[in-house]
Protein backbone atom coordinates (compact mmCIF):
# COMPACT_ATOMS: atom_id res chain seq x y z
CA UNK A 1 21.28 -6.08 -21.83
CA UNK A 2 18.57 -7.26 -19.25
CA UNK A 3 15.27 -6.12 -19.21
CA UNK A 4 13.90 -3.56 -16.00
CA UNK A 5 10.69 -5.16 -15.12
CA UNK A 6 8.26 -4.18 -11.93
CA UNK A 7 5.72 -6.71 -11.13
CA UNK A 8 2.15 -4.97 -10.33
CA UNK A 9 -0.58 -7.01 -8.99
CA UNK A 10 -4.23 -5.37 -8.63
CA UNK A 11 -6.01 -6.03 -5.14
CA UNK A 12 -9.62 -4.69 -4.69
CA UNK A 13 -12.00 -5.28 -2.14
CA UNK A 14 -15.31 -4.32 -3.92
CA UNK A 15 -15.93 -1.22 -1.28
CA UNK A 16 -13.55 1.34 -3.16
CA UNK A 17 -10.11 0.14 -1.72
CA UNK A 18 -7.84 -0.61 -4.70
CA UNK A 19 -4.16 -1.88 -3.46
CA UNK A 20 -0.94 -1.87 -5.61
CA UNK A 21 1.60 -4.75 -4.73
CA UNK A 22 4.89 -3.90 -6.60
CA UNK A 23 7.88 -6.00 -6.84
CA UNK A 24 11.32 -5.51 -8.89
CA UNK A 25 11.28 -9.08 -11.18
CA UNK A 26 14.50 -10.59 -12.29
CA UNK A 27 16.80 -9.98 -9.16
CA UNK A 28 16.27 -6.03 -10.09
CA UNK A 29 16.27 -3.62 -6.95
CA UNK A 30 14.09 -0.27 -7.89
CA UNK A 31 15.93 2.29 -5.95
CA UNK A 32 14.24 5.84 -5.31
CA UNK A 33 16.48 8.90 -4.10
CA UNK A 34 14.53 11.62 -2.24
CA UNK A 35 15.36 14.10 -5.38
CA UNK A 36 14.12 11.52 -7.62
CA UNK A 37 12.16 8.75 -8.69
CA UNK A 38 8.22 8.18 -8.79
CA UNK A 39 5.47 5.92 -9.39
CA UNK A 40 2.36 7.58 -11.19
CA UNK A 41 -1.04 6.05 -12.06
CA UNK A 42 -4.50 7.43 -12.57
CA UNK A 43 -7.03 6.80 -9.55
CA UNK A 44 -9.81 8.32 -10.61
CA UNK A 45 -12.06 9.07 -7.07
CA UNK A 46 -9.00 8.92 -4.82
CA UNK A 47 -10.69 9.90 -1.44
CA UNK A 48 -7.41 8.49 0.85
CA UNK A 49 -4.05 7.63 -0.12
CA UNK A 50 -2.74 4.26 0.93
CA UNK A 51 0.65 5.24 1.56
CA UNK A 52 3.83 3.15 2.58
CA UNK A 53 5.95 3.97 5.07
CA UNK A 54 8.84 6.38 3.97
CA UNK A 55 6.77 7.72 0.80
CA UNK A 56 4.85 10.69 0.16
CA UNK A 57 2.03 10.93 -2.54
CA UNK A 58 -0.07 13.39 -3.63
CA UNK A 59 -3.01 13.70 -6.38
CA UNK A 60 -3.55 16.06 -9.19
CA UNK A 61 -6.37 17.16 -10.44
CA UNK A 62 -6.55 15.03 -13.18
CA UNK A 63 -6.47 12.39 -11.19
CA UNK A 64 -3.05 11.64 -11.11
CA UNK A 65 -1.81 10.28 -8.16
CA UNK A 66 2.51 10.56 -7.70
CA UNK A 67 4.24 8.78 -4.96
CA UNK A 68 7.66 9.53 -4.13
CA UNK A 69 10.39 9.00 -1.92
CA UNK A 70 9.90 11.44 1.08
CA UNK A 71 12.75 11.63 3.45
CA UNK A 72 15.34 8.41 2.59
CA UNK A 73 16.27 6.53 0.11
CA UNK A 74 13.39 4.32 -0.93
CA UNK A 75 13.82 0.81 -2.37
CA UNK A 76 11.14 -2.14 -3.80
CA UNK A 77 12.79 -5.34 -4.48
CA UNK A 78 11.74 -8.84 -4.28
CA UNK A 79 9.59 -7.95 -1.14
CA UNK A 80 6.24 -6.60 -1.88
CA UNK A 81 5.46 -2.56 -1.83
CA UNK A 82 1.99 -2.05 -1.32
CA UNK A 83 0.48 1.60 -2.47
CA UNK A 84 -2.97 2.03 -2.45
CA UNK A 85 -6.50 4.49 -2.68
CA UNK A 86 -10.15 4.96 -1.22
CA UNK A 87 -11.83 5.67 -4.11
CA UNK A 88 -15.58 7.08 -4.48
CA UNK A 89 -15.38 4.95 -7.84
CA UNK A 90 -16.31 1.19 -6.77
CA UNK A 91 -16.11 -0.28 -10.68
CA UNK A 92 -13.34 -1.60 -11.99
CA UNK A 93 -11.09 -0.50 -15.33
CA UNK A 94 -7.71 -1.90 -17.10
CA UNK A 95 -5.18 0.69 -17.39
CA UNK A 96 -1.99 0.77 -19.78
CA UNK A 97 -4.05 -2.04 -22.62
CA UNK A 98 -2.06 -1.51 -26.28
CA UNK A 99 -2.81 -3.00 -29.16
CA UNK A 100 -0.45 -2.55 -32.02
CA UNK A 101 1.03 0.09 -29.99
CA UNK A 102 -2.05 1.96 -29.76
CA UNK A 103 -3.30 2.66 -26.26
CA UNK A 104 -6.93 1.26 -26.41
CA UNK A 105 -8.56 4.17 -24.29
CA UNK A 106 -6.58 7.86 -23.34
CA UNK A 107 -8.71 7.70 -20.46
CA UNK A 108 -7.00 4.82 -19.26
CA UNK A 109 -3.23 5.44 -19.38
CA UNK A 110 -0.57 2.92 -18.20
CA UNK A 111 1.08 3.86 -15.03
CA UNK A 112 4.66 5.04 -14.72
CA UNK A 113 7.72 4.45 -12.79
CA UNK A 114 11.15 5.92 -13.13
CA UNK A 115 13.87 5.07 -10.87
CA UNK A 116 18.08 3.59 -10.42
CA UNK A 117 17.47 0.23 -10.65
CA UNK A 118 20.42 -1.96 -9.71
CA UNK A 119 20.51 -5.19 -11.97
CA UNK A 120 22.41 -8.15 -10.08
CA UNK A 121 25.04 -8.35 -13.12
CA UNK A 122 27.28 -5.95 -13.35
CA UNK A 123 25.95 -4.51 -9.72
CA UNK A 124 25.51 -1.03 -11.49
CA UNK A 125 22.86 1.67 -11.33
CA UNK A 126 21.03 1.60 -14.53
CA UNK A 127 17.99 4.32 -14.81
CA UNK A 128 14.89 2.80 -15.71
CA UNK A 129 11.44 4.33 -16.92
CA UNK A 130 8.66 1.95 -17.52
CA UNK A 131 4.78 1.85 -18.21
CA UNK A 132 2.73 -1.07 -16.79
CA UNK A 133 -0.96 -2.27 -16.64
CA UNK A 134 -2.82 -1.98 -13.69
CA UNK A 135 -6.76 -2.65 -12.43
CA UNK A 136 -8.31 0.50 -11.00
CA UNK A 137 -10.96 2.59 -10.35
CA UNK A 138 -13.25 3.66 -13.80
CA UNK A 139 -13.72 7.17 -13.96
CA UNK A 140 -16.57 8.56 -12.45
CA UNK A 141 -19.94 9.89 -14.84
CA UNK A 142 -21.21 12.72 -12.85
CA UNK A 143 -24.52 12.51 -12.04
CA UNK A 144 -27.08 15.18 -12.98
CA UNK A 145 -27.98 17.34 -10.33
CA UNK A 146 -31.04 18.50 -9.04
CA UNK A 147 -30.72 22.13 -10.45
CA UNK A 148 -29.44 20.89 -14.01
CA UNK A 149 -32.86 18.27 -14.00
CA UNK A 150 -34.59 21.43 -13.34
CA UNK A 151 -33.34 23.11 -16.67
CA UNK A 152 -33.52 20.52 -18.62
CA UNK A 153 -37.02 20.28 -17.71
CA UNK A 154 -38.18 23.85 -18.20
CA UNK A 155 -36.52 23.89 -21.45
CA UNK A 156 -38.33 21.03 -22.14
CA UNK A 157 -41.57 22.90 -21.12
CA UNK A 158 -40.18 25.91 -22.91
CA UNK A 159 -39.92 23.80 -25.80
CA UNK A 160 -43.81 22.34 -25.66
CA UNK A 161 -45.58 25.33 -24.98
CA UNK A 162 -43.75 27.28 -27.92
CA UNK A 163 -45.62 24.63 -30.65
C-alpha cells in the first residue's frame, strides 16, 4: 500500500500575505469533485482569500478557512496549487506540531485535506484524508479598548478611594 502524501510549502511576505503551495508527492494526483473534497486550515485574521482559479473558499468564524472545488472537477498534482490569505495577523505560528501524538497547542491545529487521489499503480481512485503542518498567521490578542481602559481604571479608583 503507498502512502497519500500532499506537499505544503509556507510563503509569507512579512505584510500579512501568507501563500499555500500544494503539490500531490509520489506520482499521486489529488482529485476534487464539485460534491466533494476540501482543504481546511486555520487563518486566523483572514481579511482576503487568495483563491485559485476553479475553487471557492469561504471562512468560519472560528477561523476556519474551507476551499473547495466550485464548478469542475478540481485536481493538484505535481504542478503547484497556490491558496492563500490577507491576514490582519503579521506574526508567524506552526500549525499541525505532534509530539508523541499529542498536538502541542489546540490553538494550532494541522490542516486538512480529503479528496480521490489516483496513485500511479494500480491507476485507481483511492480516498484519502490527511493532516499536514503548515506556517501561518498567530492568532490575534485583542487589544484593550478605550472604553474597557476606562473601567478598569475607575474600578481601580473605586478600589483606592474605598481604603
Amino acid at each position: 500500500m503507498q502512502a497519500v502524501t500532499l506537499e505544503v510549502e509556507s510563503l509569507y511576505d512579512n505584510h500579512g500575505t501568507f501563500q499555500f503551495s500544494m503539490k500531490a508527492g509520489d506520482g499521486l494526483t489529488w482529485n476534487f469533485p464539485v460534491s466533494g473534497g476540501f482543504i481546511t486550515m486555520k487563518l486566523p485574521g483572514t481579511l482576503e482569500l487568495i483563491t485559485p482559479e476553479g475553487w471557492a473558499g469561504i471562512v468560519d468564524e472560528d477561523d476556519m478557512v474551507t476551499w473547495t472545488a466550485k464548478s469542475s472537477l478540481q485536481v493538484i498534482g505535481s504542478d503547484p496549487v497556490v491558496f492563500g490569505v490577507k491576514s490582519a495577523s503579521t506574526e508567524l505560528a506552526r500549525y499541525g506540531r505532534y509530539v508523541d501524538g499529542k498536538l502541542l497547542d489546540p490553538a494550532y491545529p494541522a490542516g486538512a485535506m480529503a479528496a480521490f487521489a489516483i496513485v500511479p499503480e494500480p491507476a485507481s481512485p483511492v480516498l484519502g484524508y490527511l493532516g499536514f503542518t503548515y506556517v501561518g498567521p498567530a492568532a490575534m490578542v485583542p487589544e484593550p479598548g478605550v472604553v474597557g481602559l476606562s473601567v478598569l481604571g475607575g474600578l481601580l479608583l473605586l478600589r483606592r478611594c474605598r481604603r
